[in-house]
N, C-alpha and C. Protein backbone atom coordinates (compact mmCIF):
# COMPACT_ATOMS: atom_id res chain seq x y z
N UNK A 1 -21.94 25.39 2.13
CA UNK A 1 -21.24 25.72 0.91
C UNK A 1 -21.79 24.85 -0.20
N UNK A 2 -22.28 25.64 -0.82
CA UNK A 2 -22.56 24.64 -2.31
C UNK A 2 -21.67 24.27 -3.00
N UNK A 3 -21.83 23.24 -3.99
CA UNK A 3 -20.99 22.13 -4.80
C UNK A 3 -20.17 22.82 -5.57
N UNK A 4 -20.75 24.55 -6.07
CA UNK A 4 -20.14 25.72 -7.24
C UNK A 4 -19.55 26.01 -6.52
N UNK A 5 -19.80 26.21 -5.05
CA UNK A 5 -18.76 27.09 -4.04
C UNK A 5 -17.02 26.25 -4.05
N UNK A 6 -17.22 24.36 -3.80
CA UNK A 6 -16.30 24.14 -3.38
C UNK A 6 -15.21 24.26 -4.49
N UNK A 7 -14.24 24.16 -3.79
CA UNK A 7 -12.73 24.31 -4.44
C UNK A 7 -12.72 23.07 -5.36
N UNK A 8 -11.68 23.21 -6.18
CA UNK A 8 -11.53 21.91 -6.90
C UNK A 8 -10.57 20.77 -6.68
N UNK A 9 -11.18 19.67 -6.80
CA UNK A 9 -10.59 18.89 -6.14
C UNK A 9 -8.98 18.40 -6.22
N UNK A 10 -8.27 18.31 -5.49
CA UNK A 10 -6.68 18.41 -5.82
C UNK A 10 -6.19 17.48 -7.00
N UNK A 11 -5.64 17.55 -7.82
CA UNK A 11 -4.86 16.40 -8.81
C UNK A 11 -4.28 15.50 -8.17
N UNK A 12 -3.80 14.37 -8.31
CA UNK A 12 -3.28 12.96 -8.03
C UNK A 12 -1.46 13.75 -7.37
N UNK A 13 -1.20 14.18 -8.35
CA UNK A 13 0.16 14.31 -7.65
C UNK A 13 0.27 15.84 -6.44
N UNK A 14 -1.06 16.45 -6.57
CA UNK A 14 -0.82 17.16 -5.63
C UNK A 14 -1.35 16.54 -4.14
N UNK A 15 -2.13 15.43 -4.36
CA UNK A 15 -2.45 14.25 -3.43
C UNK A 15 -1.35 14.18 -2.82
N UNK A 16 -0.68 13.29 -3.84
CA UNK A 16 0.81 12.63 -3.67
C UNK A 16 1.71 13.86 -3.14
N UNK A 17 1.59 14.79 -3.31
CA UNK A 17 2.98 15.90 -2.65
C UNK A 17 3.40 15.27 -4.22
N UNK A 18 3.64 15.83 -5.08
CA UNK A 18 4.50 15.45 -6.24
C UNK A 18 4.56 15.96 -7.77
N UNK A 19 5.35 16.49 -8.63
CA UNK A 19 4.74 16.67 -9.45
C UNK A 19 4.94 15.83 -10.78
N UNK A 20 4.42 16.10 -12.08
CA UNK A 20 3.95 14.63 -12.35
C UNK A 20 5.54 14.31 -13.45
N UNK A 21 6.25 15.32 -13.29
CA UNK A 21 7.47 14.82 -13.75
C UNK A 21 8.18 13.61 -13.21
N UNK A 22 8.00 14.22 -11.54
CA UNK A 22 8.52 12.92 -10.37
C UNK A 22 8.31 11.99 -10.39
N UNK A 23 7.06 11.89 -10.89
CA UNK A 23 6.02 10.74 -11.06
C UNK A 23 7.17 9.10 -11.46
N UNK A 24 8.23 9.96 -12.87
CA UNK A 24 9.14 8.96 -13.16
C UNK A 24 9.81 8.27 -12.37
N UNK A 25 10.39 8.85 -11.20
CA UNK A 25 11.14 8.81 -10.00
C UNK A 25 10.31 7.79 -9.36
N UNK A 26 11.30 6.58 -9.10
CA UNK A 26 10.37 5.69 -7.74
C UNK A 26 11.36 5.57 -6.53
N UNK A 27 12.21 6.68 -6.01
CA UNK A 27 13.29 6.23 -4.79
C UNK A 27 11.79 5.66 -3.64
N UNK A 28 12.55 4.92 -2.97
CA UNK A 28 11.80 4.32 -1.94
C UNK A 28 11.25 5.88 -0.70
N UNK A 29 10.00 6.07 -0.51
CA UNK A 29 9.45 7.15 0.19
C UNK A 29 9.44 7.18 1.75
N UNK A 30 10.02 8.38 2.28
CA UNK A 30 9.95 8.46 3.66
C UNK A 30 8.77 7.12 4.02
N UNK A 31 9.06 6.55 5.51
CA UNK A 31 7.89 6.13 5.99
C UNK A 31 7.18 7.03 6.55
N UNK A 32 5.69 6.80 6.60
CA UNK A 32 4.80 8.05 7.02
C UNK A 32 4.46 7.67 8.78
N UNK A 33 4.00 8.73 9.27
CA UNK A 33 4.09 8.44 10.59
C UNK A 33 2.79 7.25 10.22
N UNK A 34 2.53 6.68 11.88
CA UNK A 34 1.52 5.51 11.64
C UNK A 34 -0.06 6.12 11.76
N UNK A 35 -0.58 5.53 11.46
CA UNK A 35 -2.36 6.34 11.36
C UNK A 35 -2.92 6.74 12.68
N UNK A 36 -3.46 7.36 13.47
CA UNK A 36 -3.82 7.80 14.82
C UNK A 36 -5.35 6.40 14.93
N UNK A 37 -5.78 6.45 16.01
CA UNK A 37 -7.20 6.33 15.85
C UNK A 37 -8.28 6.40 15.14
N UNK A 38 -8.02 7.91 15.38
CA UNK A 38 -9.06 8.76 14.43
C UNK A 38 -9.01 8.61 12.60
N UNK A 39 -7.87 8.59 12.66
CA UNK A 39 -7.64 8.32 11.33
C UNK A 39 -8.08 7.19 10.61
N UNK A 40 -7.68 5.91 11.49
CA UNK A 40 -8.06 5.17 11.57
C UNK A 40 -9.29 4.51 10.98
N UNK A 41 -10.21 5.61 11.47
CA UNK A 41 -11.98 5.66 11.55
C UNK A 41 -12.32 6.57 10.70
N UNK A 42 -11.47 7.44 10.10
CA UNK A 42 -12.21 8.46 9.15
C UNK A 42 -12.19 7.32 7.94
N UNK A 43 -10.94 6.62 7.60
CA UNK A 43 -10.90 5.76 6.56
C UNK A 43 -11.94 4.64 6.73
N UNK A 44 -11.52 3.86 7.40
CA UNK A 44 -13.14 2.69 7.45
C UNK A 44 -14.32 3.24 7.15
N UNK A 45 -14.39 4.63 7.87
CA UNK A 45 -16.13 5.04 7.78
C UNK A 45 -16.05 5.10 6.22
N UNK A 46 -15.09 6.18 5.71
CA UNK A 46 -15.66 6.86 4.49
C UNK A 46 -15.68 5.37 3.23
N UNK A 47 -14.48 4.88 3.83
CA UNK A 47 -14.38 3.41 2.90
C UNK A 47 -15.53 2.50 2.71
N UNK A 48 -16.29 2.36 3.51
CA UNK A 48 -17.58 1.97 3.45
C UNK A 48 -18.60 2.20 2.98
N UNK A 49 -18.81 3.50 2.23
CA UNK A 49 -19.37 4.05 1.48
C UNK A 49 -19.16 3.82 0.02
N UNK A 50 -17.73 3.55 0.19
CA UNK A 50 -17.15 3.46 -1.21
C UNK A 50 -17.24 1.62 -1.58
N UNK A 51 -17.15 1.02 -0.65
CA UNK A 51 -17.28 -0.66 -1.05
C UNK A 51 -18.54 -1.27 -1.45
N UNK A 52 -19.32 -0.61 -0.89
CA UNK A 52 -21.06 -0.57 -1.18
C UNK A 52 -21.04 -0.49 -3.15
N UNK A 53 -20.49 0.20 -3.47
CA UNK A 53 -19.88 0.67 -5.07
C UNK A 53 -18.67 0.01 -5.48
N UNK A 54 -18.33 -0.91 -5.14
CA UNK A 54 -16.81 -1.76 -5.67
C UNK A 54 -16.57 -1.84 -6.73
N UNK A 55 -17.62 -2.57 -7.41
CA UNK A 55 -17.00 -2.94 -9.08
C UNK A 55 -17.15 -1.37 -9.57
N UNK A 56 -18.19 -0.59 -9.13
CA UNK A 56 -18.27 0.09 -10.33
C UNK A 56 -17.04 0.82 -10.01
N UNK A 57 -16.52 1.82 -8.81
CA UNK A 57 -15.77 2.79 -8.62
C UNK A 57 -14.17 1.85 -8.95
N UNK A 58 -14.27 0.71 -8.75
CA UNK A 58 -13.08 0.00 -9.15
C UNK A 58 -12.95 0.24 -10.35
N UNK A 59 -13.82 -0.25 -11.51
CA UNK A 59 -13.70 -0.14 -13.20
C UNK A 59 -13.18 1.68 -13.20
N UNK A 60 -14.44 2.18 -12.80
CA UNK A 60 -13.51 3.42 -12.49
C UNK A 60 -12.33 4.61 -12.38
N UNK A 61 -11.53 3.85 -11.71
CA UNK A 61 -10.50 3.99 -11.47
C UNK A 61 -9.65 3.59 -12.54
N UNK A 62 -9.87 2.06 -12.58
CA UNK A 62 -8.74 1.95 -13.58
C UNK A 62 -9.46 2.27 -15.18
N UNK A 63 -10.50 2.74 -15.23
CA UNK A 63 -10.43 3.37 -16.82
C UNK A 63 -9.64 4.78 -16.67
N UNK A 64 -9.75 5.52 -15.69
CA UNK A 64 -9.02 7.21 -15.67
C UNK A 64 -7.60 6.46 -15.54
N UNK A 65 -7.47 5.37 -14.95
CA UNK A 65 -5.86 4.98 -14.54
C UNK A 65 -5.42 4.96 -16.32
N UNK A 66 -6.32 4.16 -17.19
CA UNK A 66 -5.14 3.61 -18.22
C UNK A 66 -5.32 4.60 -19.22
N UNK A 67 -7.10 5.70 -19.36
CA UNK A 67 -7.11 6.34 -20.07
C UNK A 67 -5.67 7.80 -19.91
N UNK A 68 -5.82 7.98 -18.58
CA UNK A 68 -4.30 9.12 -18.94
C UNK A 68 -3.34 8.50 -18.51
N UNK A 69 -2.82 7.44 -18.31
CA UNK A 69 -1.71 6.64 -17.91
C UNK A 69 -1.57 5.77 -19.22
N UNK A 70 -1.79 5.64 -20.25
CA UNK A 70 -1.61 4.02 -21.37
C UNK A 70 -0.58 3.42 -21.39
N UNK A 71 0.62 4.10 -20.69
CA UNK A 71 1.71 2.70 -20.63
C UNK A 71 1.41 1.95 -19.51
N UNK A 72 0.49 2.30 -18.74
CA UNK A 72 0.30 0.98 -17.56
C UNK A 72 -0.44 -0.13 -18.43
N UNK A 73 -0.86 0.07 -19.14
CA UNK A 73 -2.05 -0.95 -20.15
C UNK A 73 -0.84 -1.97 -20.66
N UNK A 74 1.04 -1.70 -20.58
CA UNK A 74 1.80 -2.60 -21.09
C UNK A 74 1.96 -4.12 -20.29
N UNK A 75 1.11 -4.01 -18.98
CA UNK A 75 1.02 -4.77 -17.67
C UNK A 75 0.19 -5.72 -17.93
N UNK A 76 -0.98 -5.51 -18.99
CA UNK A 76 -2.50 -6.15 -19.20
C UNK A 76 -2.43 -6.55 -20.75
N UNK A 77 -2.14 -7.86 -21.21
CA UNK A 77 -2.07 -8.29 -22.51
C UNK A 77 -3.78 -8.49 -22.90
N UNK A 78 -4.64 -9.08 -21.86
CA UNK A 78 -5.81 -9.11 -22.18
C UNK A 78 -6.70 -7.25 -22.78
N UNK A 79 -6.42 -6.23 -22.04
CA UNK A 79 -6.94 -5.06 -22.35
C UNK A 79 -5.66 -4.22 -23.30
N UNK A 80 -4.63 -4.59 -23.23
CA UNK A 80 -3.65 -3.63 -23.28
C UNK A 80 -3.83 -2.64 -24.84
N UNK A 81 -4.66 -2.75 -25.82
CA UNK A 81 -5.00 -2.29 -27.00
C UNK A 81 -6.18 -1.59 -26.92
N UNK A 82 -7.03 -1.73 -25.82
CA UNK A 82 -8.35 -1.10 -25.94
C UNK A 82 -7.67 0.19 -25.63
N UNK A 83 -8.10 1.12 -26.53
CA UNK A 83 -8.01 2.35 -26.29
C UNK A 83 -9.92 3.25 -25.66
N UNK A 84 -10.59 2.93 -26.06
CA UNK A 84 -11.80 3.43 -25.91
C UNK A 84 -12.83 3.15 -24.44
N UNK A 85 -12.74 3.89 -23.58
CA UNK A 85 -13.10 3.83 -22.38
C UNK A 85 -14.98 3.01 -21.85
N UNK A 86 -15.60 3.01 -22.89
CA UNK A 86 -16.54 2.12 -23.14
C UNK A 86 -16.20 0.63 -23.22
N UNK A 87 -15.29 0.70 -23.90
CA UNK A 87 -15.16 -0.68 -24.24
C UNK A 87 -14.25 -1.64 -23.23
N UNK A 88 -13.25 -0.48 -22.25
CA UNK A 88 -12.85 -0.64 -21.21
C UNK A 88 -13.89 -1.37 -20.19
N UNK A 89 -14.93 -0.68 -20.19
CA UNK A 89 -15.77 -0.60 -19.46
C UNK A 89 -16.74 -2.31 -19.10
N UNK A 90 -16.32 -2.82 -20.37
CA UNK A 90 -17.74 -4.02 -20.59
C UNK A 90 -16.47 -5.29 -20.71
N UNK A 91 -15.35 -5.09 -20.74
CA UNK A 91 -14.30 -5.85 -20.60
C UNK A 91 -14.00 -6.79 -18.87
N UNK A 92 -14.78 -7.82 -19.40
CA UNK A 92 -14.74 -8.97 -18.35
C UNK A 92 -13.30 -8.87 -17.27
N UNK A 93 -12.34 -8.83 -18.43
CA UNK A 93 -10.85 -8.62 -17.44
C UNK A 93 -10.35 -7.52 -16.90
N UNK A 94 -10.99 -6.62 -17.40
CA UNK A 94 -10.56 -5.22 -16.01
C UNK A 94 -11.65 -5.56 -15.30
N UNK A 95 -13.10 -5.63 -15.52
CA UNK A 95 -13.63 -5.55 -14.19
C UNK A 95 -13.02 -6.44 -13.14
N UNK A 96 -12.80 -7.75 -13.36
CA UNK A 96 -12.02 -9.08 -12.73
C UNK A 96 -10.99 -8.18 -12.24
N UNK A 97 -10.01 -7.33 -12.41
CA UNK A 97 -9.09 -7.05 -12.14
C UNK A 97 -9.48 -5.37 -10.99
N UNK A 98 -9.98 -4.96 -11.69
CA UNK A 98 -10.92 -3.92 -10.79
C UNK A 98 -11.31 -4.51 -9.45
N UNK A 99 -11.93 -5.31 -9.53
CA UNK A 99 -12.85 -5.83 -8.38
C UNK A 99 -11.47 -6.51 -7.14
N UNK A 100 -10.23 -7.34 -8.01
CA UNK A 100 -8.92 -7.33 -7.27
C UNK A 100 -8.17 -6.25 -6.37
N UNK A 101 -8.56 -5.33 -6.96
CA UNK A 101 -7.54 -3.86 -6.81
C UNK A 101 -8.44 -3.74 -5.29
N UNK A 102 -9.83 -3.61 -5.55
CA UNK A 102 -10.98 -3.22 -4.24
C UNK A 102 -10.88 -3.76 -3.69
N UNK A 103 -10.47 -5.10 -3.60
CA UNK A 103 -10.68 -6.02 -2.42
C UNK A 103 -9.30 -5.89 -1.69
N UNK A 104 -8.37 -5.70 -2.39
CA UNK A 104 -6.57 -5.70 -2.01
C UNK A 104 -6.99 -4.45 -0.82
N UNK A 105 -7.47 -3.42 -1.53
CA UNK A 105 -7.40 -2.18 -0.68
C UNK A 105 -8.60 -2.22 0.71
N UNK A 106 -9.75 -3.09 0.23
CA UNK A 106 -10.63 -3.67 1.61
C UNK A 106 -9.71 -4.56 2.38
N UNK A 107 -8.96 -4.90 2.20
CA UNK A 107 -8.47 -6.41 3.20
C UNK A 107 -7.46 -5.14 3.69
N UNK A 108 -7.01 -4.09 3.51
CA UNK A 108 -6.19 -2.99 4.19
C UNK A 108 -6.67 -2.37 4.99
N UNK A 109 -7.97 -2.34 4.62
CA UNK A 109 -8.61 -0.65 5.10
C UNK A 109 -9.48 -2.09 6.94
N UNK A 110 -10.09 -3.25 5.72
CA UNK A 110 -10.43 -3.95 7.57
C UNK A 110 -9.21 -3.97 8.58
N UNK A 111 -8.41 -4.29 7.93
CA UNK A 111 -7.31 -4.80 9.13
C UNK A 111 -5.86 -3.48 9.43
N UNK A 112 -6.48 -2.34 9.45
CA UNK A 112 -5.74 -1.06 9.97
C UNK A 112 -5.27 -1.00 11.29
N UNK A 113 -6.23 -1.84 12.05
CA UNK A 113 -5.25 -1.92 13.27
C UNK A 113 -4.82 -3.64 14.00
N UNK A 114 -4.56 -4.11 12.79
CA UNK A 114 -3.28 -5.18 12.52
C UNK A 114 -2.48 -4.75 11.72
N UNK A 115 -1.14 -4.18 12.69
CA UNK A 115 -0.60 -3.70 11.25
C UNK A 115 0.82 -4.67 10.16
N UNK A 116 0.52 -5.69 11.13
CA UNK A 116 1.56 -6.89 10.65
C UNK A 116 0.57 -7.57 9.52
N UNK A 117 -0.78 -8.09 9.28
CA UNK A 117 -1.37 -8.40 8.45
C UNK A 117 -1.40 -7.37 7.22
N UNK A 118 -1.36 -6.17 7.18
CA UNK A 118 -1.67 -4.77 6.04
C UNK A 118 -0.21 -5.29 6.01
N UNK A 119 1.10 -5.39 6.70
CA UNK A 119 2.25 -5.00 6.03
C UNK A 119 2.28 -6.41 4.96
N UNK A 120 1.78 -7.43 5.52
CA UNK A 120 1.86 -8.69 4.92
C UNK A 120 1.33 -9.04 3.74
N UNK A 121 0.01 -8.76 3.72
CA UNK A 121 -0.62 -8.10 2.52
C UNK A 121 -0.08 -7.65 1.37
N UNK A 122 0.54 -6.10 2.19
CA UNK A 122 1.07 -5.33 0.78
C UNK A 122 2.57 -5.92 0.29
N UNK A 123 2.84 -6.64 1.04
CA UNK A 123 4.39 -7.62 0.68
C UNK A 123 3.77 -8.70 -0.35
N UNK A 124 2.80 -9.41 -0.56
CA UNK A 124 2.34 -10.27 -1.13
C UNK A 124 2.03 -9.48 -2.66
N UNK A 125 1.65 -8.45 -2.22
CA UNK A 125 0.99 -7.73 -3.74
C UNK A 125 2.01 -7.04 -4.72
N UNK A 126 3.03 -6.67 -3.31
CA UNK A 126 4.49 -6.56 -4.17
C UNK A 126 5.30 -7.18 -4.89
N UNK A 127 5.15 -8.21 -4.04
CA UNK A 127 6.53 -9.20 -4.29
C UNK A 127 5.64 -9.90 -5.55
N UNK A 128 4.56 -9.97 -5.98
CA UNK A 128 4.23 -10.69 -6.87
C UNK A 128 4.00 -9.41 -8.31
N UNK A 129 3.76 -8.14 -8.18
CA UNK A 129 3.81 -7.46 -8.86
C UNK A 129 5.57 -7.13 -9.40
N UNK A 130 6.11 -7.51 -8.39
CA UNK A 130 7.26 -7.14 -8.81
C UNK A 130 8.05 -8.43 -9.60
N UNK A 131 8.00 -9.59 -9.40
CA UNK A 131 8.74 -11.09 -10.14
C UNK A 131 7.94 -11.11 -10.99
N UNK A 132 6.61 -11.40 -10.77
CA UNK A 132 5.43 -12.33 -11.47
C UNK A 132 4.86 -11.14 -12.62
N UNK A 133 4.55 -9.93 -12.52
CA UNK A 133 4.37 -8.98 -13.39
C UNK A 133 5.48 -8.06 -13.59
N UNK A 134 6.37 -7.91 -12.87
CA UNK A 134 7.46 -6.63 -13.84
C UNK A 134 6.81 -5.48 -13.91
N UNK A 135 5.79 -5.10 -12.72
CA UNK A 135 5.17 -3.74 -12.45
C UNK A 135 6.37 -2.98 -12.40
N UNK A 136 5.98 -1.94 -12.75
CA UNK A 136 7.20 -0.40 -12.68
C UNK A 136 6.43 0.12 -10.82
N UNK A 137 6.94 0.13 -10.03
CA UNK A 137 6.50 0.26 -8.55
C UNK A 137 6.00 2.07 -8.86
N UNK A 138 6.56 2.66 -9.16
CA UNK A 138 6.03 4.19 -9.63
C UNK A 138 4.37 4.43 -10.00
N UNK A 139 4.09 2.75 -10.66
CA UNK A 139 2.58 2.81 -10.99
C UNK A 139 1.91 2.61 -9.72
N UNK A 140 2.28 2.22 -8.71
CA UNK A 140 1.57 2.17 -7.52
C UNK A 140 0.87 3.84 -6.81
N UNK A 141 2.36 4.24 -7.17
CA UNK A 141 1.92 5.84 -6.46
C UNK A 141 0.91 6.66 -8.03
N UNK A 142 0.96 6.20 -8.74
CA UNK A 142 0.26 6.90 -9.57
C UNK A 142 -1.44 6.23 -9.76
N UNK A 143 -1.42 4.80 -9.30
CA UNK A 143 -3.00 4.57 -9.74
C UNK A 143 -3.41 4.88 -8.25
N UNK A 144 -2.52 5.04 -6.57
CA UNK A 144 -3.20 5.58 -5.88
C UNK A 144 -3.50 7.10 -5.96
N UNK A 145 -2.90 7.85 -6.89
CA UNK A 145 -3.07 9.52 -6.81
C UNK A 145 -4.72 9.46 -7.41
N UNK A 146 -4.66 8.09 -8.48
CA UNK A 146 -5.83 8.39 -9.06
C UNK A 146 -7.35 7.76 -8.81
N UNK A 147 -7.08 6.76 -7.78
CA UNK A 147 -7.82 6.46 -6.91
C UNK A 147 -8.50 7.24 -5.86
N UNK A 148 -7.78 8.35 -5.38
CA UNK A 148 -8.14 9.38 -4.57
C UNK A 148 -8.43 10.53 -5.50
N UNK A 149 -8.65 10.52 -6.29
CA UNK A 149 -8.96 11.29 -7.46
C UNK A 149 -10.39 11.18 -7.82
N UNK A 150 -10.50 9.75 -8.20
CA UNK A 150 -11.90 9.50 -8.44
C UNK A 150 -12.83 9.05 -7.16
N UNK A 151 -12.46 9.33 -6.11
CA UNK A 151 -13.13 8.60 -4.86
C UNK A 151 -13.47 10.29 -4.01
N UNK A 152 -12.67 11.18 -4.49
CA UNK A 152 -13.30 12.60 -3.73
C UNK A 152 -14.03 13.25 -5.07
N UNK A 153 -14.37 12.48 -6.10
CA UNK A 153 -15.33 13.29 -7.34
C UNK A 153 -16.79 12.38 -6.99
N UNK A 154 -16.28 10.86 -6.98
CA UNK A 154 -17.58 10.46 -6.45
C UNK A 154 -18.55 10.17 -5.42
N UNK A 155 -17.89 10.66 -4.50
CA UNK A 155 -18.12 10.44 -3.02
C UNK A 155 -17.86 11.81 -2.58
N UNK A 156 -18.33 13.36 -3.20
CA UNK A 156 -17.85 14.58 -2.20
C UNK A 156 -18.47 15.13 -0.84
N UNK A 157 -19.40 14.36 -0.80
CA UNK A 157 -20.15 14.51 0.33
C UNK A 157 -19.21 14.24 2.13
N UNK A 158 -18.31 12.65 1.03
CA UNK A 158 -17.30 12.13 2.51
C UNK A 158 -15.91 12.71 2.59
N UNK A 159 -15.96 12.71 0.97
CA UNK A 159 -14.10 13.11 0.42
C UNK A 159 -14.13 14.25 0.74
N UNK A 160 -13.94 15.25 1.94
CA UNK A 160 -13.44 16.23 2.44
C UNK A 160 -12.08 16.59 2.38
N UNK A 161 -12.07 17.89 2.36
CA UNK A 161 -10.28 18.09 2.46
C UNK A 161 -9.66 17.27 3.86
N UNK A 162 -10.07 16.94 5.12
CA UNK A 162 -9.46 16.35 5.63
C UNK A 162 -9.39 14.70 5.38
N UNK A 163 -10.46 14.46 4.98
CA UNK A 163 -10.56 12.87 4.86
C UNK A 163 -9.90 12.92 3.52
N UNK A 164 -9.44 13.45 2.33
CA UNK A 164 -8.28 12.99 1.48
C UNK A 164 -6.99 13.60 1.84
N UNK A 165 -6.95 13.88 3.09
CA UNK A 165 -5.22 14.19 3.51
C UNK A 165 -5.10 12.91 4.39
N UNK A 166 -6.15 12.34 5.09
CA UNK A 166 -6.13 11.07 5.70
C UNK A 166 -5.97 9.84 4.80
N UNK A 167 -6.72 9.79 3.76
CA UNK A 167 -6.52 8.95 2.70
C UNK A 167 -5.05 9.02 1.75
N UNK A 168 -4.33 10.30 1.87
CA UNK A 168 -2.99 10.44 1.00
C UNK A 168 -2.64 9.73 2.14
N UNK A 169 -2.52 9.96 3.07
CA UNK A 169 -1.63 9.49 4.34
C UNK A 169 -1.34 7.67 4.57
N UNK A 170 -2.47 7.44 4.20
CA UNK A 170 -2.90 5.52 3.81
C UNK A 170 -2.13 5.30 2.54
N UNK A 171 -2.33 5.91 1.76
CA UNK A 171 -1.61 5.47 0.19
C UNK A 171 -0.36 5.55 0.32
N UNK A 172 0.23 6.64 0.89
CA UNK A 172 1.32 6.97 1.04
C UNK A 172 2.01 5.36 2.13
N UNK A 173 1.60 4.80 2.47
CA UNK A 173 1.86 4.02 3.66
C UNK A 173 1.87 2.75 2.77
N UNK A 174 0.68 2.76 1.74
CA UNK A 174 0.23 1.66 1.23
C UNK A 174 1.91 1.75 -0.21
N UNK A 175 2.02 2.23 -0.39
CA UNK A 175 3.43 2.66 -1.41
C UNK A 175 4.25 1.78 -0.43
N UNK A 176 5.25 2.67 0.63
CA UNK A 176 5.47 2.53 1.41
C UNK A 176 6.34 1.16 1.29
N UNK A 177 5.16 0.25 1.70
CA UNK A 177 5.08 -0.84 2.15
C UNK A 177 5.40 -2.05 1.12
N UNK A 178 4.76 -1.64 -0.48
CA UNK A 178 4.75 -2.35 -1.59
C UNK A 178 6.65 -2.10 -2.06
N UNK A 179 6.59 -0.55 -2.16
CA UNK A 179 7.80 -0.77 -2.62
C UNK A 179 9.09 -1.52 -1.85
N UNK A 180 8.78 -1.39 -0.45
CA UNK A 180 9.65 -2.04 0.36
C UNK A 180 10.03 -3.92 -0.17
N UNK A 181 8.82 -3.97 -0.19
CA UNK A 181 8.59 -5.17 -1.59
C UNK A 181 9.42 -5.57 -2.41
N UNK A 182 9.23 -4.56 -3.32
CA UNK A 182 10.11 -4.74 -4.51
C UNK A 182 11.78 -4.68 -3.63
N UNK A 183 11.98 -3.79 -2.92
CA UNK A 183 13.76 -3.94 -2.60
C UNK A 183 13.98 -5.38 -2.15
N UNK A 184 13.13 -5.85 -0.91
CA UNK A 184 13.11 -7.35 -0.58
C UNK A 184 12.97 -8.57 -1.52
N UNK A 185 12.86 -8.27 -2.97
CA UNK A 185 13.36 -8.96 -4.07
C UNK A 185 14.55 -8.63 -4.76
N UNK A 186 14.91 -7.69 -4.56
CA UNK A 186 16.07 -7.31 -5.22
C UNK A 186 15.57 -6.52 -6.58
N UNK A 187 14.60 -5.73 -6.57
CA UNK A 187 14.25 -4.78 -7.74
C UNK A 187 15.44 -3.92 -8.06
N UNK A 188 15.84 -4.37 -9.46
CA UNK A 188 16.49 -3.05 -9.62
C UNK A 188 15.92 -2.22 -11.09
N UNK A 189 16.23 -0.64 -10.27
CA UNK A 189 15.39 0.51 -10.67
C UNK A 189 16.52 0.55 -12.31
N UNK A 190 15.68 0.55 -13.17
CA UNK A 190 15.77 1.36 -14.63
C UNK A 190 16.28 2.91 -14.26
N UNK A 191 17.25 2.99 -14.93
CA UNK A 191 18.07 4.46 -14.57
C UNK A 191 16.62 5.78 -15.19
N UNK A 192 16.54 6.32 -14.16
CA UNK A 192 15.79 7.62 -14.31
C UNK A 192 16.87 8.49 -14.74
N UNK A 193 17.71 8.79 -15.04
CA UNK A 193 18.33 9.87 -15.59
C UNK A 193 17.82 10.36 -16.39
N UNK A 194 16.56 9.89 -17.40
CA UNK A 194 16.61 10.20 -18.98
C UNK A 194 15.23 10.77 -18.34
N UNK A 195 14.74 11.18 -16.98
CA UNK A 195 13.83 12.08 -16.59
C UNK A 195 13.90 13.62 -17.04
């Protein structure tokens, strides 16, 4: 099948099962069953492809993250005004922060079958996103919709329809785990009513 043939690649919240109204919504998410083996190995393999490319697919990411997301940019006093995705681009402190995000998600993707180290991990990234930054936990499920967004545009050779239902399945876990986070601080949620 050629590249014209394939389908187009799913949106972030159809990743997510979600649509992007929900997006507002952060109730804490079913836990997902746990990763098989196989699964296991579809992620390491394809992930490996993608770490070879860190900074760049990291900057990446978070330029599509803040260019259609800009209230996450309220998180980043150093970038939080750049509007222009170039200039995103050559900005010492997203890459620094880019290159954080890749490594958070490498120290996950090595240790998949420790799963007390990944839960430990994503408790650390929580609990400090949640006191120490005042992250909105909702941005988690949204810069992973868009992480798997830009990782099956640049990588379509690996990003198959099954290997990004394997990869929602990780994010979904990787949420999961963060937001569990935030409750184990005592986050409390900003009334969504005005959704």
């Amino acid at each position: 099948m050629s590249r014209r043939e394939s389908p187009p690649p799913p949106s972030p919240e159809q990743l997510l099962g979600v649509r992007r109204r929900e997006v507002e919504c952060d109730d804490r998410p079913e836990r997902t069953e746990p990763l098989s083996d196989a699964e296991r190995e579809i992620i390491q393999d394809t992930w490996g492809h993608v770490y070879k490319n860190c900074d760049d697919v990291g900057v990446s990411v978070l330029i599509r993250f803040f260019v259609n997301f800009p209230s996450a940019k309220q998180y980043f006093s150093q970038f939080q005004d750049m509007e222009d995705p170039e200039e995103m681009e050559r900005s010492c402190q997203l890459r620094h922060h880019a290159r954080r995000v890749m490594n958070a998600i490498n120290t996950v993707v090595e240790n998949l079958n420790d799963p007390e180290k990944v839960s430990s991990v994503l408790a650390l990234v929580g609990k400090a996103h949640a006191i120490k930054h005042k992250v909105e936990p909702m941005y988690f499920k949204i810069l992973s919709g868009v992480m798997l967004e830009v990782l099956s545009e640049d990588f379509p050779e690996f990003f198959t329809a099954e290997v990004q239902m394997v990869w929602t399945k990780l994010m979904g876990a990787v949420y999961w785990h963060v937001t569990g986070a935030y409750t184990d601080v005592g986050w409390l949620q900003v009334s969504s009513s005005a959704v």
